[in-house]
PDB file of N, CA and C in Angstrom:
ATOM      1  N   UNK A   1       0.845  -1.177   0.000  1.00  0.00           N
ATOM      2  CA  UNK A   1       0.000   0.000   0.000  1.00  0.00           C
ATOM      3  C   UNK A   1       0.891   1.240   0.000  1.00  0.00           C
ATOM      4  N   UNK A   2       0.622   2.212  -0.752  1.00  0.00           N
ATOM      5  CA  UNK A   2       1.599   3.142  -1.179  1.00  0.00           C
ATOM      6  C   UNK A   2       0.748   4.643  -0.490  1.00  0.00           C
ATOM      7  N   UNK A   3       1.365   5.476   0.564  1.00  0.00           N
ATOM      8  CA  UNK A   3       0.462   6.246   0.965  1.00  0.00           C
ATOM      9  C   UNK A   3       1.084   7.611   0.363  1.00  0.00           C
ATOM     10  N   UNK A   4       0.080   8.499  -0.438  1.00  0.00           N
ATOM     11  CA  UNK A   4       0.548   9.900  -1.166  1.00  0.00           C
ATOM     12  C   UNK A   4       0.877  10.771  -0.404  1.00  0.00           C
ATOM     13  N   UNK A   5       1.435  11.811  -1.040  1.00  0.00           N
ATOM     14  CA  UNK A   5       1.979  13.409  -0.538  1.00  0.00           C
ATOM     15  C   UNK A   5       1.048  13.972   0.086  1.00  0.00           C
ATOM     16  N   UNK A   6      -0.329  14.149  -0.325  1.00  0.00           N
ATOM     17  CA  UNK A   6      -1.323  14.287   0.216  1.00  0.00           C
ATOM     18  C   UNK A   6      -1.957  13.818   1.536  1.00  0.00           C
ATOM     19  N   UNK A   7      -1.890  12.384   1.414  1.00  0.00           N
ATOM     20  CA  UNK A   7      -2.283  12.163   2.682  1.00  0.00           C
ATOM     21  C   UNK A   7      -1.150  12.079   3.793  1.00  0.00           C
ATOM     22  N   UNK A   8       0.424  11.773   3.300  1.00  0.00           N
ATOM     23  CA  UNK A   8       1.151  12.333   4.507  1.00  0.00           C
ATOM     24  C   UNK A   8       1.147  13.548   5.301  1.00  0.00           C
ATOM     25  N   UNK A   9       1.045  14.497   4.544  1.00  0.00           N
ATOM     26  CA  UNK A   9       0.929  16.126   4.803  1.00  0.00           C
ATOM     27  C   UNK A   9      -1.026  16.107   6.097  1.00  0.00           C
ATOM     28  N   UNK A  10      -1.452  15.213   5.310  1.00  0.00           N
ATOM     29  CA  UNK A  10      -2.688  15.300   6.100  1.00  0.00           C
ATOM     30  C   UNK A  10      -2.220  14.904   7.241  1.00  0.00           C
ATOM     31  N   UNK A  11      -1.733  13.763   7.894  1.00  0.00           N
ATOM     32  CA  UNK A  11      -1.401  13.150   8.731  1.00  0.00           C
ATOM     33  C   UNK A  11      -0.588  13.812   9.534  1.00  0.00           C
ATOM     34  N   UNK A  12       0.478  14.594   9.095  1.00  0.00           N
ATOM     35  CA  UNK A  12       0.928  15.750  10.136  1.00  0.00           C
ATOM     36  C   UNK A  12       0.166  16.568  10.386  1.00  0.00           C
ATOM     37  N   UNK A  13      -0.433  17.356   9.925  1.00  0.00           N
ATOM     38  CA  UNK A  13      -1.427  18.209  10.213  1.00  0.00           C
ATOM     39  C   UNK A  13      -2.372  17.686  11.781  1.00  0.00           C
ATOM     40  N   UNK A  14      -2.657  16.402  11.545  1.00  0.00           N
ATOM     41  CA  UNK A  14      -3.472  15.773  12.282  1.00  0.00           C
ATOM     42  C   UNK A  14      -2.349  15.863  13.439  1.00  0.00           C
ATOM     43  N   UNK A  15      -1.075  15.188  13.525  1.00  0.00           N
ATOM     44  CA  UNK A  15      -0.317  15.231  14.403  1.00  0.00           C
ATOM     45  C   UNK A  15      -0.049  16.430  15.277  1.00  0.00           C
ATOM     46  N   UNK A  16       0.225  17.406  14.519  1.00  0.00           N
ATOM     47  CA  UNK A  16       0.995  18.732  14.783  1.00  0.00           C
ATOM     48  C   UNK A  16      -0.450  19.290  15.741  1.00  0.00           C
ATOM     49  N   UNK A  17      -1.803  18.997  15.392  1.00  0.00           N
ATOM     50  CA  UNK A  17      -2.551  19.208  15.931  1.00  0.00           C
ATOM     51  C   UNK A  17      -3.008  18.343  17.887  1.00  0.00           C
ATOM     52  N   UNK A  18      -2.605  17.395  17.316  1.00  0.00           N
ATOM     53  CA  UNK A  18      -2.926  16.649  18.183  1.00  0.00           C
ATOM     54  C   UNK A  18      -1.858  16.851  19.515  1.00  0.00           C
ATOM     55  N   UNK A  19      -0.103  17.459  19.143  1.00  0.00           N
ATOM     56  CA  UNK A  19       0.497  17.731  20.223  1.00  0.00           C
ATOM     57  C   UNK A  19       0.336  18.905  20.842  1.00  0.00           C
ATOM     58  N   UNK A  20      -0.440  20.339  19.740  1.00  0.00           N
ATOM     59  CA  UNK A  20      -0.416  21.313  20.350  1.00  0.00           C
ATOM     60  C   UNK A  20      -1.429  21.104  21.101  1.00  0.00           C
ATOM     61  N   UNK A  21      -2.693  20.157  21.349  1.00  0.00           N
ATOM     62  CA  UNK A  21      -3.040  20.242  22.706  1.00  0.00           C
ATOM     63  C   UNK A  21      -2.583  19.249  23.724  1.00  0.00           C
ATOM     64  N   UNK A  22      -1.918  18.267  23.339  1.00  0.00           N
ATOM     65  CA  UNK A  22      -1.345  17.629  24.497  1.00  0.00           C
ATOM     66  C   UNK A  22      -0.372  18.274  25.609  1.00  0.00           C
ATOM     67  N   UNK A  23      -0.370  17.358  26.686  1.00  0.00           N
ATOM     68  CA  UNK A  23       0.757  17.646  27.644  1.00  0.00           C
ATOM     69  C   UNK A  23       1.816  17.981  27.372  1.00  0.00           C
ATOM     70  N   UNK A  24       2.689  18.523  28.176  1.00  0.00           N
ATOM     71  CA  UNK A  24       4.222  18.952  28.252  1.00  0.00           C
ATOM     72  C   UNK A  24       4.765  17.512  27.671  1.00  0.00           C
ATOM     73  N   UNK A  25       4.691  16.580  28.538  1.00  0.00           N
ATOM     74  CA  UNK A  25       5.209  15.233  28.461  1.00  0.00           C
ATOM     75  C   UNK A  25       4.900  14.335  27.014  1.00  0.00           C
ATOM     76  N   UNK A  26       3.736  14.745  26.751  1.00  0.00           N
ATOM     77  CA  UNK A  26       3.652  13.999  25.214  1.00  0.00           C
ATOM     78  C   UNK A  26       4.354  14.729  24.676  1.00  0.00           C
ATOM     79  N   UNK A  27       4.588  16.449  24.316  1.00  0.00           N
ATOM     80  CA  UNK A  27       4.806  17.010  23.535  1.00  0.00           C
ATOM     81  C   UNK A  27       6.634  17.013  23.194  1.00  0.00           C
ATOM     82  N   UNK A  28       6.884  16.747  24.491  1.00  0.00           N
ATOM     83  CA  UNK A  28       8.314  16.385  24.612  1.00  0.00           C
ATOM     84  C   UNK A  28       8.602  15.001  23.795  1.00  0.00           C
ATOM     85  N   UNK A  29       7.851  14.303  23.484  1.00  0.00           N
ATOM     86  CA  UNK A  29       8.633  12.890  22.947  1.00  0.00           C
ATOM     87  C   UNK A  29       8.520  13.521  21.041  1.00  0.00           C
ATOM     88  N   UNK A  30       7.521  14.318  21.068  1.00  0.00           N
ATOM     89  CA  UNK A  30       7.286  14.162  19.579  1.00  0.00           C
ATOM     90  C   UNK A  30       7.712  15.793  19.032  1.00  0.00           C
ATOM     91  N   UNK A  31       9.548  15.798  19.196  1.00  0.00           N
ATOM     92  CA  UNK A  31       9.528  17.528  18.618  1.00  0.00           C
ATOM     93  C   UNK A  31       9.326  18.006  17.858  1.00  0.00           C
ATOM     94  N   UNK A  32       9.253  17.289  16.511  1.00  0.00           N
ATOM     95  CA  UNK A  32       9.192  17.717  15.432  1.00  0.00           C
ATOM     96  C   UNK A  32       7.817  17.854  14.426  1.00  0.00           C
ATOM     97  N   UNK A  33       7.188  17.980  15.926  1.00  0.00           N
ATOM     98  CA  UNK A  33       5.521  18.564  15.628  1.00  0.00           C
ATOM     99  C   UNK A  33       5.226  19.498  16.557  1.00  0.00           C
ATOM    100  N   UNK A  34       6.183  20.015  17.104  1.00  0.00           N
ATOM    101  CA  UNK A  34       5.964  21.280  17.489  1.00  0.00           C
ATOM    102  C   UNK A  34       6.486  22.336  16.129  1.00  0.00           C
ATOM    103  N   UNK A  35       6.212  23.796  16.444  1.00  0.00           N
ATOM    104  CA  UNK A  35       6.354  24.412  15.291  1.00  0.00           C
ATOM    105  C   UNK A  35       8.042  25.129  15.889  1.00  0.00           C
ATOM    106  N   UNK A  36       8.478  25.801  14.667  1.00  0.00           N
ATOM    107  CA  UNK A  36       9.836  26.562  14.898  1.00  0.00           C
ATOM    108  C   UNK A  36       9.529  27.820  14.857  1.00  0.00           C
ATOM    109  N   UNK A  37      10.505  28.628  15.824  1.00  0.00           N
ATOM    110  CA  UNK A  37       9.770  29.956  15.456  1.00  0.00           C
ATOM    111  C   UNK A  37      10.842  30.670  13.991  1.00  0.00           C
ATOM    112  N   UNK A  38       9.733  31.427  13.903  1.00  0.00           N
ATOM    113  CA  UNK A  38       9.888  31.838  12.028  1.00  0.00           C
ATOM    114  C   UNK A  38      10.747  33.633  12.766  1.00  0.00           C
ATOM    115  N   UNK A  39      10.876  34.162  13.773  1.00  0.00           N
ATOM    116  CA  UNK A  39      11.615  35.629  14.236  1.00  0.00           C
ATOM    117  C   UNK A  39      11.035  36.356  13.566  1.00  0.00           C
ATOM    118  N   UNK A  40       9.558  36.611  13.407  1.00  0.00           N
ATOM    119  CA  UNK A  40       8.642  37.367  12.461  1.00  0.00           C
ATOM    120  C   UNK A  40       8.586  39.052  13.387  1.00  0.00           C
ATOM    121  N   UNK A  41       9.174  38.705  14.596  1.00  0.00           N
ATOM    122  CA  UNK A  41       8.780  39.395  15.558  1.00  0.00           C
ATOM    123  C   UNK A  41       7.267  39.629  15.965  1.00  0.00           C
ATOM    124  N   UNK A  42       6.246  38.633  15.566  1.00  0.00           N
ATOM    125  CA  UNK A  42       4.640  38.330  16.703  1.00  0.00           C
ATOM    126  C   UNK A  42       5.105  37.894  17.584  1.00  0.00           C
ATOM    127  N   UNK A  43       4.228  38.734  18.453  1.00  0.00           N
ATOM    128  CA  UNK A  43       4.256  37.815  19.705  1.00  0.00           C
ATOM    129  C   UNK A  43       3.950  36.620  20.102  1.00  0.00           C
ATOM    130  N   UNK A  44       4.714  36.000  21.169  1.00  0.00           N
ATOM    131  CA  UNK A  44       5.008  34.478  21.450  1.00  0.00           C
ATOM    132  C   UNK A  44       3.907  34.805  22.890  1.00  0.00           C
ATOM    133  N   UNK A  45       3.073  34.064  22.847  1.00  0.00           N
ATOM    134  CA  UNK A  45       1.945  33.915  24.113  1.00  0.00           C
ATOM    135  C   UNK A  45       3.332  33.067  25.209  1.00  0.00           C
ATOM    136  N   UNK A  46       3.074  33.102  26.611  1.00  0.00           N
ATOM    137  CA  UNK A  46       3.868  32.303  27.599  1.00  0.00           C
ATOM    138  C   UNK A  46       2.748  31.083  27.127  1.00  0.00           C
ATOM    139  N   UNK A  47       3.498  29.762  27.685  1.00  0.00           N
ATOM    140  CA  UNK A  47       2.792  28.693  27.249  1.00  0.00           C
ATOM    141  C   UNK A  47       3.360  28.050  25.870  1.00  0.00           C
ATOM    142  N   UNK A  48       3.779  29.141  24.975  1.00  0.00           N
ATOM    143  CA  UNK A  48       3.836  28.145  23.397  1.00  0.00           C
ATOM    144  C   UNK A  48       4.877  27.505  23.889  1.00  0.00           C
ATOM    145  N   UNK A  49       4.673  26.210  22.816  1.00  0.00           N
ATOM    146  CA  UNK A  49       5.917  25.524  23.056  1.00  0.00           C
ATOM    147  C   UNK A  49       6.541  25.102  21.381  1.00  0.00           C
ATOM    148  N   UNK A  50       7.787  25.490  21.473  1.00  0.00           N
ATOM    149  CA  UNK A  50       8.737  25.435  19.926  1.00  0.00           C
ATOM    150  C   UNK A  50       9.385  24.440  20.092  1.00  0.00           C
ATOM    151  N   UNK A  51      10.166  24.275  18.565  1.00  0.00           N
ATOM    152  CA  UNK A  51      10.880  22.811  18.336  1.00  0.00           C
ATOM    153  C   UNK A  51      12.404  23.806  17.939  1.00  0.00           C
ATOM    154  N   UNK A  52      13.360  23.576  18.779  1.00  0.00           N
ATOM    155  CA  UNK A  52      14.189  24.214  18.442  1.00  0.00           C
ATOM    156  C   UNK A  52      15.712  22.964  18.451  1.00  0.00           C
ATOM    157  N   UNK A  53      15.909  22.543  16.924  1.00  0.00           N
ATOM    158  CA  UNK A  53      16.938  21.838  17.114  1.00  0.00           C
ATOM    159  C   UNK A  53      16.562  20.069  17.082  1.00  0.00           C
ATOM    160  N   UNK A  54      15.502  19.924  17.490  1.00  0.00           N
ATOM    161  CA  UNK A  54      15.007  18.601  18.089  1.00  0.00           C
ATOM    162  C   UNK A  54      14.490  18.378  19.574  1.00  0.00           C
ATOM    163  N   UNK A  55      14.733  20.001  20.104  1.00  0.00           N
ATOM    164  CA  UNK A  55      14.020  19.754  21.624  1.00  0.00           C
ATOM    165  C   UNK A  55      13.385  20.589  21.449  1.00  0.00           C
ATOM    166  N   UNK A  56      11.971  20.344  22.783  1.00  0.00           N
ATOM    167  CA  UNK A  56      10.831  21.405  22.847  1.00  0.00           C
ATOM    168  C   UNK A  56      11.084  22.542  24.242  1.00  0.00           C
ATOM    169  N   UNK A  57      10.718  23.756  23.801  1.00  0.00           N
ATOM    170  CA  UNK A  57      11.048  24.589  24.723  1.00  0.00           C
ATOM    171  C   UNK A  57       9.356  25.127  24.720  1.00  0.00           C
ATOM    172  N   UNK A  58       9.214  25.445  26.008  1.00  0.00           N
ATOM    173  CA  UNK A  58       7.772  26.158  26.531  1.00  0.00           C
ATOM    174  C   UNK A  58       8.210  27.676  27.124  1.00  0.00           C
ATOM    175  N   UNK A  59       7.852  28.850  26.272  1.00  0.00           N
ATOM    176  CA  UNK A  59       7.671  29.942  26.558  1.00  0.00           C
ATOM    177  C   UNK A  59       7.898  30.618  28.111  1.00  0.00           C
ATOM    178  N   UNK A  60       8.254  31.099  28.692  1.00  0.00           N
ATOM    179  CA  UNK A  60       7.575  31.569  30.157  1.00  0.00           C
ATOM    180  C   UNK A  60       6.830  32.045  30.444  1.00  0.00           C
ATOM    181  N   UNK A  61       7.376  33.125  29.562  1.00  0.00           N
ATOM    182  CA  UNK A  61       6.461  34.750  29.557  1.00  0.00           C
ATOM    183  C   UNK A  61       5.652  34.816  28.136  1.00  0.00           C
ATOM    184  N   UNK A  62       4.905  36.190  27.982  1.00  0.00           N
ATOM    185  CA  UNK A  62       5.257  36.589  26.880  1.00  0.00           C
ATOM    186  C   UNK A  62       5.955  36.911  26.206  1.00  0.00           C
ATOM    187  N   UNK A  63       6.697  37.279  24.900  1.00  0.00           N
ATOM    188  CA  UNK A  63       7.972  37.748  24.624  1.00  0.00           C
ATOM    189  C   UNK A  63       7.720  37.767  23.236  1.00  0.00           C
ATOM    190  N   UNK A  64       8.300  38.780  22.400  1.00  0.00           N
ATOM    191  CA  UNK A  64       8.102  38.780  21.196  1.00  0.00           C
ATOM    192  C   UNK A  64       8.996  37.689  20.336  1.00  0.00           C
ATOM    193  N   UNK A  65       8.839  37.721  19.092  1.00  0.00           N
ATOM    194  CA  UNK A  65       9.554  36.520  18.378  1.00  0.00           C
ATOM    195  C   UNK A  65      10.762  36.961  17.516  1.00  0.00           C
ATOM    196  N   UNK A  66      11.950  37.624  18.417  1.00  0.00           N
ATOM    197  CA  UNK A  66      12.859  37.770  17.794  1.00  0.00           C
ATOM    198  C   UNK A  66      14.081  36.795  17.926  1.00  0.00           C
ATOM    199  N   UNK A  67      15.258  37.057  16.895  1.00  0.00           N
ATOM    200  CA  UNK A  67      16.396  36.362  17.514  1.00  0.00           C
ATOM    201  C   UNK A  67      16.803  36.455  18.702  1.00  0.00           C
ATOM    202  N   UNK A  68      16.847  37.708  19.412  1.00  0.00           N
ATOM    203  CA  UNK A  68      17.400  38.177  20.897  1.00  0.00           C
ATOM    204  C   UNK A  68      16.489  37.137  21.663  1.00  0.00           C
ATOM    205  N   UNK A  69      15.575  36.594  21.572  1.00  0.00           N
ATOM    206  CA  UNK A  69      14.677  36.216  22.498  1.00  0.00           C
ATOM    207  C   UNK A  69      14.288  34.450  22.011  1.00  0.00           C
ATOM    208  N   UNK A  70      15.393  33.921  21.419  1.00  0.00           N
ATOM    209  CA  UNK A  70      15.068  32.885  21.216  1.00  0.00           C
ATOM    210  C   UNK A  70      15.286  31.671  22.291  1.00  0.00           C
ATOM    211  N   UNK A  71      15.024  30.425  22.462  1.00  0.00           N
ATOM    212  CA  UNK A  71      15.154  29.764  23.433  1.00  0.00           C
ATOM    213  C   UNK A  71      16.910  29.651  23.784  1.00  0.00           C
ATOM    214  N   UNK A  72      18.070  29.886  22.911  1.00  0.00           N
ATOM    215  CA  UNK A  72      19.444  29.841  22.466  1.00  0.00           C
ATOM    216  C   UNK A  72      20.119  31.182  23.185  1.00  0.00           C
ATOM    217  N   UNK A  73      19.389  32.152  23.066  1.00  0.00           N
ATOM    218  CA  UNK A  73      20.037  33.397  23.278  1.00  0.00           C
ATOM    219  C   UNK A  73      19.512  34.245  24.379  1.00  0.00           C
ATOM    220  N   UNK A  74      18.293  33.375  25.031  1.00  0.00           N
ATOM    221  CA  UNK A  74      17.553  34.038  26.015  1.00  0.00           C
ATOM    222  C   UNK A  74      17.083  33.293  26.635  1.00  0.00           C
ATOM    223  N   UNK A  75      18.025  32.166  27.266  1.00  0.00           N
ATOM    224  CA  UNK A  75      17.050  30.961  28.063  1.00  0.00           C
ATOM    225  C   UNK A  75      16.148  31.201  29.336  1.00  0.00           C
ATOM    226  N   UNK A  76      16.330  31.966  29.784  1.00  0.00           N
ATOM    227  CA  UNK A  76      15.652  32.679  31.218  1.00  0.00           C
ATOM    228  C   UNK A  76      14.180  32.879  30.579  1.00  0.00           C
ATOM    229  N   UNK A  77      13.716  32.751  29.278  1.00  0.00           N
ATOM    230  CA  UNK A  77      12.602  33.244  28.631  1.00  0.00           C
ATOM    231  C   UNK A  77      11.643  32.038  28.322  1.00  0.00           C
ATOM    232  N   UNK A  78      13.134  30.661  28.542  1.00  0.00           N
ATOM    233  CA  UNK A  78      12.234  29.663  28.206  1.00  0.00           C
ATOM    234  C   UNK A  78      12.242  28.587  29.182  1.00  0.00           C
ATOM    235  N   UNK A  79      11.748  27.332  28.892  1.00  0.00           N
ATOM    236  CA  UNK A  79      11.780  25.947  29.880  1.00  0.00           C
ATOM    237  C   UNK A  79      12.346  25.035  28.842  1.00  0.00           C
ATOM    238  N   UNK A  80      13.114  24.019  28.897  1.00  0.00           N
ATOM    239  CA  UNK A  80      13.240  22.919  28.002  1.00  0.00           C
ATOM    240  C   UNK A  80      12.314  22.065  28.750  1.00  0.00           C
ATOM    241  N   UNK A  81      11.307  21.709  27.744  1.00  0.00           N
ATOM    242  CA  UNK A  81      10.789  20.075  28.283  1.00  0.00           C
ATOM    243  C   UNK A  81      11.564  19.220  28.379  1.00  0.00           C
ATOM    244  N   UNK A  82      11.927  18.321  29.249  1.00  0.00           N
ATOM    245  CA  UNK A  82      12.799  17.071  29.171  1.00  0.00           C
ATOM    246  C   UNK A  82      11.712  16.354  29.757  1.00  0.00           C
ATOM    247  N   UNK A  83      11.050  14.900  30.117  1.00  0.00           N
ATOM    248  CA  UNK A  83      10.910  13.547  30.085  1.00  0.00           C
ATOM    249  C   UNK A  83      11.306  12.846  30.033  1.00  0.00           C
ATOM    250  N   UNK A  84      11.610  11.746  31.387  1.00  0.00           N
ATOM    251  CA  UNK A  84      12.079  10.608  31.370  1.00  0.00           C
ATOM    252  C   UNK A  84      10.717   9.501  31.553  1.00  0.00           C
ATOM    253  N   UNK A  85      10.455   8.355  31.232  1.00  0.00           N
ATOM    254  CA  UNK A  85       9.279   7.796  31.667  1.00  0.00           C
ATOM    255  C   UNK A  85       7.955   8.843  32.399  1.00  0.00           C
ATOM    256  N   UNK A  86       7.737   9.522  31.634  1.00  0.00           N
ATOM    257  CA  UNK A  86       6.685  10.112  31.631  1.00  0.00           C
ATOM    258  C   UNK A  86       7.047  11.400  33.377  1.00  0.00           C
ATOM    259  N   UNK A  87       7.846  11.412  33.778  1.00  0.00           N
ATOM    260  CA  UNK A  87       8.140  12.425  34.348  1.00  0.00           C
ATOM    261  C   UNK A  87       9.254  13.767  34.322  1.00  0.00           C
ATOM    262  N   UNK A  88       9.240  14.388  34.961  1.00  0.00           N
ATOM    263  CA  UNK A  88       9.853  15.788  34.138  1.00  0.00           C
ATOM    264  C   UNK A  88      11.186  15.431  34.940  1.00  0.00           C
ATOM    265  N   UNK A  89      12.600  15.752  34.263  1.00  0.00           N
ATOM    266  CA  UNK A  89      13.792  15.629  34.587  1.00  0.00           C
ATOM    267  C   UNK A  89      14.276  17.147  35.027  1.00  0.00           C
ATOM    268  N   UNK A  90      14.481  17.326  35.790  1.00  0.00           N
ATOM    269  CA  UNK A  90      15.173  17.969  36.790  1.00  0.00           C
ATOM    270  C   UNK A  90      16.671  18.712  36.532  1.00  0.00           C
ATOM    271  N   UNK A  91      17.151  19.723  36.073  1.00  0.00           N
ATOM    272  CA  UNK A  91      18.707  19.845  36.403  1.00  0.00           C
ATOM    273  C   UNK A  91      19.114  19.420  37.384  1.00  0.00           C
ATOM    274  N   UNK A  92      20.237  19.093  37.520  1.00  0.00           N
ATOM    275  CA  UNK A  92      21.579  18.518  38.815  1.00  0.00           C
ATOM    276  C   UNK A  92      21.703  20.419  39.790  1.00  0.00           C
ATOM    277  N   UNK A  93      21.635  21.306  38.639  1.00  0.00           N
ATOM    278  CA  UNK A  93      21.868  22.574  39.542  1.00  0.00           C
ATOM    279  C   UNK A  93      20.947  23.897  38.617  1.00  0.00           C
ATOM    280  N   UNK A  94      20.668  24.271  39.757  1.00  0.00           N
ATOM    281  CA  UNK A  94      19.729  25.362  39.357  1.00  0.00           C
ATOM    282  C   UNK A  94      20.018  26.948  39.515  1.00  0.00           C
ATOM    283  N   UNK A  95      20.382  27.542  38.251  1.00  0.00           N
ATOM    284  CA  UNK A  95      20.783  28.674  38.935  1.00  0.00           C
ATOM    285  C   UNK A  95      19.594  29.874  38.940  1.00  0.00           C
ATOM    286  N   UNK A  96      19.717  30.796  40.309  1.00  0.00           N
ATOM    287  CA  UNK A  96      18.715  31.908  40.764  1.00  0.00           C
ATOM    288  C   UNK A  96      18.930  33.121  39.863  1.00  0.00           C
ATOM    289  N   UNK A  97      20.222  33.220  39.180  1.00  0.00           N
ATOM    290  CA  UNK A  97      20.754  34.196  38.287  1.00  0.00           C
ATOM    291  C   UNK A  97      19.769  34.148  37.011  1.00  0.00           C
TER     292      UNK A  97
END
């Protein structure tokens, strides 16, 4: 059975849909249905969560969508999801800075 361009593209769609309402924890296994940010400079709601690289990062704040403010250059702005067996992994050290 040979499945088309068409219906793959459907099938992400369906996906990409299906993680932006899932959990942190689902959304973490499947990054590459989260979206990337495009630095259009719109604003980024706190909450979104991007695919940056192959990992998912969740927003904090609000913050607009520039380079200065990407999960890379402004981590204080973001969270990395990590998941291990369905629970959230922890840094070894946390800094207050």
């Amino acid at each position: 059975m040979k499945i088309s361009r068409t219906e793959i593209l459907a099938l992400r769609r369906l996906l990409q849909a299906f993680v932006a309402q899932a959990d942190d924890a689902t959304a973490s296994i499947m990054p590459a249905m989260s979206p990337k940010l495009p630095h259009d400079g719109k604003l980024v709601k706190a909450g979104t969560r991007v695919n940056v690289d192959g990992v998912v990062y969740k927003a904090a704040v609000d913050l607009w969508d520039t380079e200065a403010n990407s999960p890379e250059n402004a981590p204080t702005l973001w969270a990395k999801l990590a998941y291990r067996d369905g629970y959230r992994v922890i840094p070894d050290s946390i800094s207050g800075n």
